[in-house]
C-alpha atoms as a PDB file:
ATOM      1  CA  UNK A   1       1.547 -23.814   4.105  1.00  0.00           C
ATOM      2  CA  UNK A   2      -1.506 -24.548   2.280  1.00  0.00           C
ATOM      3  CA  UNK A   3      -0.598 -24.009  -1.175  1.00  0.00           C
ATOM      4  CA  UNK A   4       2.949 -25.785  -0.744  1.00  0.00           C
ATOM      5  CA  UNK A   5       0.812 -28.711   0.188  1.00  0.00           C
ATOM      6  CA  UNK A   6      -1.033 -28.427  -2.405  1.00  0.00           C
ATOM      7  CA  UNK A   7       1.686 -27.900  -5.034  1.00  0.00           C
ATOM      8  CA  UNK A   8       3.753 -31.634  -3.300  1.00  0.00           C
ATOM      9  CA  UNK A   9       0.191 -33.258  -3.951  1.00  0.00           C
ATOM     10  CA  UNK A  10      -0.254 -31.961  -7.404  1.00  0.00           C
ATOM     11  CA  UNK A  11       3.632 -33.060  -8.632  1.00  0.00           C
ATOM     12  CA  UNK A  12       3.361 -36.381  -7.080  1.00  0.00           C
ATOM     13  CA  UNK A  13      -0.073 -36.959  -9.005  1.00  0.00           C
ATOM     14  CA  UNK A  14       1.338 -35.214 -12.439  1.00  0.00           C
ATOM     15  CA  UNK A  15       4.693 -37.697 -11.827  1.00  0.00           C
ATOM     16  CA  UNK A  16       2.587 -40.666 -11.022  1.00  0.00           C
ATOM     17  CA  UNK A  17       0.373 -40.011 -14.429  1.00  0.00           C
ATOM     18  CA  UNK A  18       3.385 -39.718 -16.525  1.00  0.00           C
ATOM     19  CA  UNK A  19       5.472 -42.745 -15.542  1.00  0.00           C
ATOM     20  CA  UNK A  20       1.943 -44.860 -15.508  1.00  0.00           C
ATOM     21  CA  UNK A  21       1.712 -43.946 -19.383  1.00  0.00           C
ATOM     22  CA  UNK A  22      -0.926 -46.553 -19.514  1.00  0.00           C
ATOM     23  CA  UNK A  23      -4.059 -44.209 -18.738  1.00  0.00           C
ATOM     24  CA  UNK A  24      -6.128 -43.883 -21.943  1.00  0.00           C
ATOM     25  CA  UNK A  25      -5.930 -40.069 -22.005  1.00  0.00           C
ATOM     26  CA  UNK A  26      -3.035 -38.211 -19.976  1.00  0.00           C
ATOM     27  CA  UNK A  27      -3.056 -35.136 -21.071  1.00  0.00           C
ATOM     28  CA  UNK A  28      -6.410 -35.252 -20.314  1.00  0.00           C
ATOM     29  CA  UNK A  29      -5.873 -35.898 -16.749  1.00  0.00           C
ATOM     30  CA  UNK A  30      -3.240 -33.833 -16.393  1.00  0.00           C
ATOM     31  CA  UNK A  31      -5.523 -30.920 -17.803  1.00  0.00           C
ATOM     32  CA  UNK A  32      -7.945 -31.707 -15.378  1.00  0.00           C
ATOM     33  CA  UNK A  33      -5.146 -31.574 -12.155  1.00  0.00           C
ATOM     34  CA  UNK A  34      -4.064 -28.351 -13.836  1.00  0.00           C
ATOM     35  CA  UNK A  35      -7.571 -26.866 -13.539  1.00  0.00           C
ATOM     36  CA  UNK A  36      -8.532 -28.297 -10.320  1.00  0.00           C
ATOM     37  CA  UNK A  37      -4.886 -26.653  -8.583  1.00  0.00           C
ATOM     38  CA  UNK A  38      -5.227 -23.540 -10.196  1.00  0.00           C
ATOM     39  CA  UNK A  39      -8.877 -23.696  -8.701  1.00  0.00           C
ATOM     40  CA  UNK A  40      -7.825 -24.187  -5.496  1.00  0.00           C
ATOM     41  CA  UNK A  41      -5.507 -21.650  -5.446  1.00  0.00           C
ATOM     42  CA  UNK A  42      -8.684 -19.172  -6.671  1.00  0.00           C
ATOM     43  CA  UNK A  43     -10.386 -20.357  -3.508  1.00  0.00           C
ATOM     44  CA  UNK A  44      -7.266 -19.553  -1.265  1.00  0.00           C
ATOM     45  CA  UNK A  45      -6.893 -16.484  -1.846  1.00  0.00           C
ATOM     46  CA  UNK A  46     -10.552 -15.577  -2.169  1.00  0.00           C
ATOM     47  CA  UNK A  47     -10.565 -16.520   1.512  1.00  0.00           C
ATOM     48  CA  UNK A  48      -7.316 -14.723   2.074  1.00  0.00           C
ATOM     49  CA  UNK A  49      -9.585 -11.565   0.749  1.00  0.00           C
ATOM     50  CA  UNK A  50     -12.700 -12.246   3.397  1.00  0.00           C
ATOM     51  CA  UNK A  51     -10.269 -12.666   5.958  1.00  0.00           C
ATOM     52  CA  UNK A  52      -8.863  -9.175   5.209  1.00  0.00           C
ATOM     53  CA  UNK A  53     -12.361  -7.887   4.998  1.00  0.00           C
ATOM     54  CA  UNK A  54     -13.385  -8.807   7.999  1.00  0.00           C
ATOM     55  CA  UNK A  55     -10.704  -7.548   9.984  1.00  0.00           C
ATOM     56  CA  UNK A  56     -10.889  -4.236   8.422  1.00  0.00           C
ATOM     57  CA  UNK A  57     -14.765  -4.293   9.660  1.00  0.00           C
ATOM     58  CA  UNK A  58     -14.048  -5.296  13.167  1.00  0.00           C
ATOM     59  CA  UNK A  59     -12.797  -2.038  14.212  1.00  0.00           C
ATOM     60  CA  UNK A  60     -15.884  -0.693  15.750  1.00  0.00           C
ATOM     61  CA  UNK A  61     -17.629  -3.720  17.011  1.00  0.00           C
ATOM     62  CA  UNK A  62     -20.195  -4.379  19.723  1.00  0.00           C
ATOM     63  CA  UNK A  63     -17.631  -4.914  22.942  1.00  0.00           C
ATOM     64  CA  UNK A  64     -16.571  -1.223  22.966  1.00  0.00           C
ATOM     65  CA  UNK A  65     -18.353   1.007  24.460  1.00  0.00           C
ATOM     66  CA  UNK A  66     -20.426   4.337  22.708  1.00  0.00           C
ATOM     67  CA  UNK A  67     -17.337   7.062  24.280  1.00  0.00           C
ATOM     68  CA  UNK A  68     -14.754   4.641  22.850  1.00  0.00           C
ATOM     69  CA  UNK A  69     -16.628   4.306  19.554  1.00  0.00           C
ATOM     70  CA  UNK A  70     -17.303   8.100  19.539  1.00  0.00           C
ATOM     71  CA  UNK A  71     -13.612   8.811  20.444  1.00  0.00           C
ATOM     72  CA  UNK A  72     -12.654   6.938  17.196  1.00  0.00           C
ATOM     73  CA  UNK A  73     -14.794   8.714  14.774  1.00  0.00           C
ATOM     74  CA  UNK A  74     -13.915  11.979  16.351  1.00  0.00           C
ATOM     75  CA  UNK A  75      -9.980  10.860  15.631  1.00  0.00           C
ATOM     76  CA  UNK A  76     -11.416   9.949  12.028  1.00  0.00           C
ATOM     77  CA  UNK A  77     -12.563  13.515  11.765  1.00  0.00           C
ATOM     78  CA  UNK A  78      -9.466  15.142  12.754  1.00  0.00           C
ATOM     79  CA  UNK A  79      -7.111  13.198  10.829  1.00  0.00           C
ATOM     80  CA  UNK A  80      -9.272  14.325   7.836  1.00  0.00           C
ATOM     81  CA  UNK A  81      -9.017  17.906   8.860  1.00  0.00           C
ATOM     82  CA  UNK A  82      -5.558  17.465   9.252  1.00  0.00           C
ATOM     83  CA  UNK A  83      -4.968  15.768   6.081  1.00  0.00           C
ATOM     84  CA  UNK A  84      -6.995  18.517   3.898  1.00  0.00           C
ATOM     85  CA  UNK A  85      -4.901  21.310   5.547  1.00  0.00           C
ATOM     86  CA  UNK A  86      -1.807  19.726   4.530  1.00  0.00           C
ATOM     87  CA  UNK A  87      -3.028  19.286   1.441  1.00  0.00           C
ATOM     88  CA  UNK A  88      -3.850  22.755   1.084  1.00  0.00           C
ATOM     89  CA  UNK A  89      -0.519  23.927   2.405  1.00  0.00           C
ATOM     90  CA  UNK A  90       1.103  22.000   0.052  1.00  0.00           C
ATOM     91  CA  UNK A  91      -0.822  23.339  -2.666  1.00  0.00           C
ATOM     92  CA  UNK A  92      -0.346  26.473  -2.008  1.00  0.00           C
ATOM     93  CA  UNK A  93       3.513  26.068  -1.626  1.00  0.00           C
ATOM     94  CA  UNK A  94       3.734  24.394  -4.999  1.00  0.00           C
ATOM     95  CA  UNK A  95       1.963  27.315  -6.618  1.00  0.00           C
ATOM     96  CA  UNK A  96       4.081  29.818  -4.516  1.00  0.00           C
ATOM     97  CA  UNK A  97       7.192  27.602  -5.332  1.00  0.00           C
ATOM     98  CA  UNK A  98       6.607  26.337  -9.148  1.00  0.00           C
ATOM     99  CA  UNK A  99       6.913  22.893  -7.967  1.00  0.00           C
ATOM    100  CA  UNK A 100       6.646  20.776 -10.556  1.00  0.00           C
ATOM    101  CA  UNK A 101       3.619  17.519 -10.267  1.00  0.00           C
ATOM    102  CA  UNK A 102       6.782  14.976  -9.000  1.00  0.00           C
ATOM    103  CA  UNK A 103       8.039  17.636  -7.102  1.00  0.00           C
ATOM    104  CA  UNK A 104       4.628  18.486  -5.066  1.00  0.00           C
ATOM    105  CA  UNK A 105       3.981  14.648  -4.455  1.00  0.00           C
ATOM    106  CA  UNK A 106       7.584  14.396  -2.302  1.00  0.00           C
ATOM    107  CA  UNK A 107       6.555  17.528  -0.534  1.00  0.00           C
ATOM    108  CA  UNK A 108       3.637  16.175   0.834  1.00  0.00           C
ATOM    109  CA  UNK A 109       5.181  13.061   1.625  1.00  0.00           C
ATOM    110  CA  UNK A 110       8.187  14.534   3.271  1.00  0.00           C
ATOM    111  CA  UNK A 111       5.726  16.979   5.230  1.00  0.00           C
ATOM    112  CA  UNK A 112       4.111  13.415   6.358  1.00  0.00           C
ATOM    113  CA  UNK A 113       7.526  12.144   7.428  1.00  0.00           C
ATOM    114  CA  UNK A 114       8.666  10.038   5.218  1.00  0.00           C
ATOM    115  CA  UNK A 115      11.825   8.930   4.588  1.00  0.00           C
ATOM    116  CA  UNK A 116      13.408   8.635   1.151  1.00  0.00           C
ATOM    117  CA  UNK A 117      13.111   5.131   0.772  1.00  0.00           C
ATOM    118  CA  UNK A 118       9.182   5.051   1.852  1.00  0.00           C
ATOM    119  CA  UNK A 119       9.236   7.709  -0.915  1.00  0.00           C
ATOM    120  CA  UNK A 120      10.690   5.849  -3.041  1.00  0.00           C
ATOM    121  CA  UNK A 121       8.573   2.732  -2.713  1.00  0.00           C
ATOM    122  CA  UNK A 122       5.236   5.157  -2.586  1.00  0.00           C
ATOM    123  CA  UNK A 123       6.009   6.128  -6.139  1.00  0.00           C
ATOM    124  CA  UNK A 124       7.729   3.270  -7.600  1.00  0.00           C
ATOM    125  CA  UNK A 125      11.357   5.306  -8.574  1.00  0.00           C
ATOM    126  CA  UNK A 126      14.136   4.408  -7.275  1.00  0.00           C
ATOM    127  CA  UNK A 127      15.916   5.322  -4.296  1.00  0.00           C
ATOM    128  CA  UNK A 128      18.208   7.727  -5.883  1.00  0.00           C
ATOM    129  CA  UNK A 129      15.916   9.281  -8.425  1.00  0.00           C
ATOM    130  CA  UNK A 130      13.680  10.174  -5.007  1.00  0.00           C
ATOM    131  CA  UNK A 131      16.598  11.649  -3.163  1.00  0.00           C
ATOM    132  CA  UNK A 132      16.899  14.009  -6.351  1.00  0.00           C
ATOM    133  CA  UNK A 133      13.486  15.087  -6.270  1.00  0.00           C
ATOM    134  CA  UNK A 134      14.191  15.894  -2.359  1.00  0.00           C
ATOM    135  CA  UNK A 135      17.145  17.409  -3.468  1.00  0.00           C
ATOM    136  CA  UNK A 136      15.469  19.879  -5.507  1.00  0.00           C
ATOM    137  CA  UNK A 137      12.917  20.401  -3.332  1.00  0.00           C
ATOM    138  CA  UNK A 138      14.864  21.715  -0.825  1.00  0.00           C
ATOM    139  CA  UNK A 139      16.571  23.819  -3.121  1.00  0.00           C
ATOM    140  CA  UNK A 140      13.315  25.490  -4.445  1.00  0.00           C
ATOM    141  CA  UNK A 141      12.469  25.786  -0.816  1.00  0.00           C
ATOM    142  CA  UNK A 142      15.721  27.392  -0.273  1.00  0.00           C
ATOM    143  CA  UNK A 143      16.000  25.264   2.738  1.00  0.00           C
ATOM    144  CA  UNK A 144      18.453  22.114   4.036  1.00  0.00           C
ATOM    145  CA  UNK A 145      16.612  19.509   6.868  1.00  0.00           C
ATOM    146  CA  UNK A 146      13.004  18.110   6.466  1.00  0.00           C
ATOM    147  CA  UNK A 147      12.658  20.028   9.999  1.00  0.00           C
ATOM    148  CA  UNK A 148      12.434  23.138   7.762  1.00  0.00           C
ATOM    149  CA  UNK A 149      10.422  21.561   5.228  1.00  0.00           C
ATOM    150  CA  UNK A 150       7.575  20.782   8.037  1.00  0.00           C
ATOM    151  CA  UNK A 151       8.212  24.104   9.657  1.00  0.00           C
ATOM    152  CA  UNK A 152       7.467  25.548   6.320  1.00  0.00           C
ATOM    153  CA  UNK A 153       4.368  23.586   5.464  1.00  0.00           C
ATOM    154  CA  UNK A 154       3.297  24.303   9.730  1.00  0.00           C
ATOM    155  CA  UNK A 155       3.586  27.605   8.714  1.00  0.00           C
ATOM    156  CA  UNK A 156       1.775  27.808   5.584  1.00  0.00           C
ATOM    157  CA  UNK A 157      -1.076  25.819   7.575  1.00  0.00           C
ATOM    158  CA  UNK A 158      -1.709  28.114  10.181  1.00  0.00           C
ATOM    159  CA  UNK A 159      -2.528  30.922   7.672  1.00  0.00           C
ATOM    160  CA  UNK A 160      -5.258  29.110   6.751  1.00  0.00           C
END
């Protein structure tokens, strides 16, 4: 809402200084309208930026209580766990596998769930180029659901 504003007050001012054509230095002023919109558009999303920031820091703030706060660290610590044992499995199915780079990336993501399309969008390609890279997967994998492909990478976890 803010920068629409902003952009109706700057054409109406540009407009206004063009059809005047009597101020001594136009381009001047229109310079200076340039420099002070694109300036306020800086600030706006600087603040945009804090405003993210401090959300992200609010997470463990001083109204919960020390089990709640402990809780959350201890789910921090287990989703890192979790994430370096998939990351291990995965590794280790590549190698077993000779999955190629591309080819190890969707395996991780389609052990994490994802669907085609998130794939996709994850690793800017398109939605059919990442439904052949599943494709093949599967085929290296000699297998045909991402059920199996999980159940695969489960397995491979536990030996570790």
């Amino acid at each position: 809402m803010g920068l629409m504003f902003e952009t109706l007050c700057f054409s109406l001012i540009l407009t206004l200084a063009v059809m005047w054509g009597a101020l001594p230095y136009p381009l001047l002023i229109v310079a200076f309208l340039v420099a002070l919109y694109a300036l306020s558009v800086v600030m706006h999303f600087i603040q945009l930026l804090r405003e993210g920031t401090a959300s992200g820091k609010a997470t463990l703030n001083d109204k919960q209580s020390a089990p709640q706060a402990e809780a959350l660290l201890q789910d921090v610590d287990t989703s890192t766990s979790e994430t370096l044992l998939l990351d291990t499995s995965c590794r280790e199915i590549t190698l077993r596998y000779k999955l190629t780079e591309r080819e190890s990336e969707i395996l991780r993501l389609i052990a994490l769930g994802r669907s085609a399309k998130y794939i996709a969008d994850e690793l800017f390609i398109s939605h059919n180029t990442a439904r052949t890279h599943i494709k093949h997967v599967y085929e290296k994998l000699n297998i045909h659901s991402k059920q199996e492909l999980i159940d695969l990478v489960l397995l491979s976890s536990s030996r570790f």
